[in-house]
Protein backbone atom coordinates (compact mmCIF):
# COMPACT_ATOMS: atom_id res chain seq x y z
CA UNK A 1 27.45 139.09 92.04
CA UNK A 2 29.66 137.25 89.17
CA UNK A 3 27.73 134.05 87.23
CA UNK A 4 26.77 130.63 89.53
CA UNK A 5 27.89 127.57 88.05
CA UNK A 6 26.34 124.31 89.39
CA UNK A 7 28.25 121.19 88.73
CA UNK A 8 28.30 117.78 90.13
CA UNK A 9 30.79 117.08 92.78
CA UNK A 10 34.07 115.74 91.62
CA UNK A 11 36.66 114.49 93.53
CA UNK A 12 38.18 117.74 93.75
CA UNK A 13 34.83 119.27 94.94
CA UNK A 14 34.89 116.44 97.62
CA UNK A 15 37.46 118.47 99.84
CA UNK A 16 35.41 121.32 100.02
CA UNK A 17 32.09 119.22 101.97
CA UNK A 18 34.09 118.96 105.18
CA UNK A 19 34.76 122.62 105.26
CA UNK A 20 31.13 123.56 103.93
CA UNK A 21 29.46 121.16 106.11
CA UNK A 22 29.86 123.91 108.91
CA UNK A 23 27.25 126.10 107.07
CA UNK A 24 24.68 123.62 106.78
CA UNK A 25 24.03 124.08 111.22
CA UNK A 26 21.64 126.64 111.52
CA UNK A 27 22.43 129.56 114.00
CA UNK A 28 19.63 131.64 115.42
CA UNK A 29 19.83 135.44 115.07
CA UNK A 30 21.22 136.46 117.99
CA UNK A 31 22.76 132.97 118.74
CA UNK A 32 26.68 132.70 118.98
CA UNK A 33 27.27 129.73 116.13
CA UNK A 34 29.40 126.75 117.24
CA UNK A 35 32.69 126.40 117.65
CA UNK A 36 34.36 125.11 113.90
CA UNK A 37 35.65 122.06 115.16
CA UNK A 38 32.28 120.14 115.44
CA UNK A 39 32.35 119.40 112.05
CA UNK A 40 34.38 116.45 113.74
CA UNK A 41 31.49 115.88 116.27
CA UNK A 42 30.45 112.12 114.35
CA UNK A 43 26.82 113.23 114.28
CA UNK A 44 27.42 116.16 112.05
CA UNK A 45 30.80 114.11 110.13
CA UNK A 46 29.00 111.40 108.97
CA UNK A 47 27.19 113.62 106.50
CA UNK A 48 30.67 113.81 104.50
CA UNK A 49 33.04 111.26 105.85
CA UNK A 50 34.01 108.65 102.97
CA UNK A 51 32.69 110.65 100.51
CA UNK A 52 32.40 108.85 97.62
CA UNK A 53 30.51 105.26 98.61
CA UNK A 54 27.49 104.09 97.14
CA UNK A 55 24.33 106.37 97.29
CA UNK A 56 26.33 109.57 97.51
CA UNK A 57 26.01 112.36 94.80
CA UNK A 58 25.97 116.17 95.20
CA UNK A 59 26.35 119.11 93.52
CA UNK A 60 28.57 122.05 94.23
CA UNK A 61 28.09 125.97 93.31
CA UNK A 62 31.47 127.86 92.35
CA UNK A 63 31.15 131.70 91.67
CA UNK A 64 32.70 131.57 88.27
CA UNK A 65 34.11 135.85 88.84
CA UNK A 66 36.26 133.78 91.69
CA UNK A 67 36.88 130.29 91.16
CA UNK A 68 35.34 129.84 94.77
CA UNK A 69 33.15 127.31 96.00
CA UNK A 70 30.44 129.12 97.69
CA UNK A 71 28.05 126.56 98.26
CA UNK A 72 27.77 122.57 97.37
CA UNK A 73 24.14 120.07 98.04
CA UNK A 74 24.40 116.38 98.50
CA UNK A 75 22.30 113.41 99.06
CA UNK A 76 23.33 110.34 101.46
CA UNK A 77 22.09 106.91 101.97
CA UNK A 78 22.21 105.89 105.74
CA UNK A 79 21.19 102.93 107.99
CA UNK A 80 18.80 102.23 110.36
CA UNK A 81 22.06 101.03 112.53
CA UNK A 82 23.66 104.61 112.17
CA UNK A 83 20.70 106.91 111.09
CA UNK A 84 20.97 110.52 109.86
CA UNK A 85 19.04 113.05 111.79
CA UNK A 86 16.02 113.27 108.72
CA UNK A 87 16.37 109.24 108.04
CA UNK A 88 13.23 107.87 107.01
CA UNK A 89 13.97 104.69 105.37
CA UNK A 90 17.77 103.10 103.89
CA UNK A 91 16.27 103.58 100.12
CA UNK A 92 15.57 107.41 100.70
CA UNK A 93 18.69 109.54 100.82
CA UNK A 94 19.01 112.63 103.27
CA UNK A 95 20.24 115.75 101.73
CA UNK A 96 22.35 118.31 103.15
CA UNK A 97 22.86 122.11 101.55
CA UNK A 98 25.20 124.49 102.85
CA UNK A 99 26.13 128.41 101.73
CA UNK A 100 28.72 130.25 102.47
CA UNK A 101 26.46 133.22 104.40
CA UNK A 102 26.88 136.27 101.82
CA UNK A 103 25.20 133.80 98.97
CA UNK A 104 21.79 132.94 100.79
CA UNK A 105 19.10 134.33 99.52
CA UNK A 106 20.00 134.62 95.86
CA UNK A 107 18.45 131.43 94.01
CA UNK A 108 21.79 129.43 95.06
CA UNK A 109 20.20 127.13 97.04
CA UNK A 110 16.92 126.85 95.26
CA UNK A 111 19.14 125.87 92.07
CA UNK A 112 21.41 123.31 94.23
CA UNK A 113 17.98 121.67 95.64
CA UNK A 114 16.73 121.47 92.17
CA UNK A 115 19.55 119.53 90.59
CA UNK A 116 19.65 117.05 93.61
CA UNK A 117 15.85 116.40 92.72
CA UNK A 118 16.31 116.48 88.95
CA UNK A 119 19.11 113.47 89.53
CA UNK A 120 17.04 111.15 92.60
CA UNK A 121 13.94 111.31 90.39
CA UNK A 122 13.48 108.19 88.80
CA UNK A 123 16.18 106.45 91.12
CA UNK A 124 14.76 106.53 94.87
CA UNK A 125 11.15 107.20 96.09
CA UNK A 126 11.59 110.44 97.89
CA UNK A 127 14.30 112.81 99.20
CA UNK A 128 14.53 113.58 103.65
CA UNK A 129 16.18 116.42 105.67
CA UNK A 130 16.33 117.72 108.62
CA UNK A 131 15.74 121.01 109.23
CA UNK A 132 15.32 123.36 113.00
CA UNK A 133 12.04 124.73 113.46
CA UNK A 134 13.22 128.42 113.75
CA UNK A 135 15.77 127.85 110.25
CA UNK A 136 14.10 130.43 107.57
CA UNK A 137 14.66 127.57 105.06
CA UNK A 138 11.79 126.13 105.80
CA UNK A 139 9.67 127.86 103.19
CA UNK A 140 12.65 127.15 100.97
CA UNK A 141 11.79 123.47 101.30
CA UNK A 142 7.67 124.30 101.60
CA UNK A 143 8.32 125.58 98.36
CA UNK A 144 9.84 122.18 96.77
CA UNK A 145 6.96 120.41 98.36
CA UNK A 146 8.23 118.63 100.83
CA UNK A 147 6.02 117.75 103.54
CA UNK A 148 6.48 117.61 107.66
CA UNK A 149 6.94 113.60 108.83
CA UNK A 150 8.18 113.98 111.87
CA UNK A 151 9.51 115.92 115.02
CA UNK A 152 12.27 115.26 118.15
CA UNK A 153 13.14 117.88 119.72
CA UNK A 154 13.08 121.32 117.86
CA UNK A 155 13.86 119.89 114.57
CA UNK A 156 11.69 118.76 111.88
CA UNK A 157 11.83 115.34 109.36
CA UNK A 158 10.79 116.31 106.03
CA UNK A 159 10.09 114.43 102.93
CA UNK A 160 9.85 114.98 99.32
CA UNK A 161 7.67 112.31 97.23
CA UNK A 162 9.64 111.72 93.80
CA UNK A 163 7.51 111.36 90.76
């Protein structure tokens, strides 16, 4: 595996959310994975829609041997009129991270997570997700500290406390 950069998103990194955003549904072993097109489905699209308003940041991994993008983390404010599925509050942004599937577990991720909390600390009160019960990333997020809040259905609120 060539070096990992991490830089924050520019607006030619902004391109590459809807088209990462796919990677960021978990799909059971076993499971088929969902057809490409609900990216467009507005519960999953309103992660990356507009990017660029108030609230939004991210950062985005390219694999410098390629020039590719293999992997990108972002935070986004929402409302309690058009919730994400981990809101907790409009002053605590959700985060999303996606990876192309041949760069999980490498440290990608863990390095992507880490830059989103190095930039929130200091400006919001905590970080939320969303995350399926049976998605391995789980102890990825255990790992960060953030802590269980909440549970519909088979996926699970959590919440990191910002210093």
């Amino acid at each position: 595996m060539s070096e990992i950069a991490i830089w924050a998103i520019t607006p030619d990194d902004a391109s590459f959310l809807p088209e990462v955003v796919y990677y960021a549904i978990h799909v059971p072993p076993g499971a088929l994975p969902p057809p490409r097109d609900i990216v467009n489905d507005p519960g999953v699209a309103k992660y990356v829609r507009a990017w660029g308003r108030a609230g939004d940041y991210g950062v985005v991994a390219v694999d410098l041997g390629t020039s590719e993008r293999v992997g990108a983390a972002w935070m986004r404010l929402f409302t309690s009129g058009d919730p994400g599925y981990g809101f907790i509050s409009e002053d605590v942004p959700e985060i999303s991270v996606a990876l192309l599937p041949e760069f999980r577990n490498r440290g990608v991720g863990s390095r992507l997570i880490k830059h989103l909390i190095d930039y929130a600390t200091g400006k919001y009160p905590a970080l939320s997700l969303s995350v399926v019960d049976s998605n391995p990333a789980i102890r990825l997020y255990d790992r960060f500290g953030f802590q269980r809040v909440g549970i519909t259905g088979n996926s699970i609120t959590m919440r990191l406390e910002l210093a």
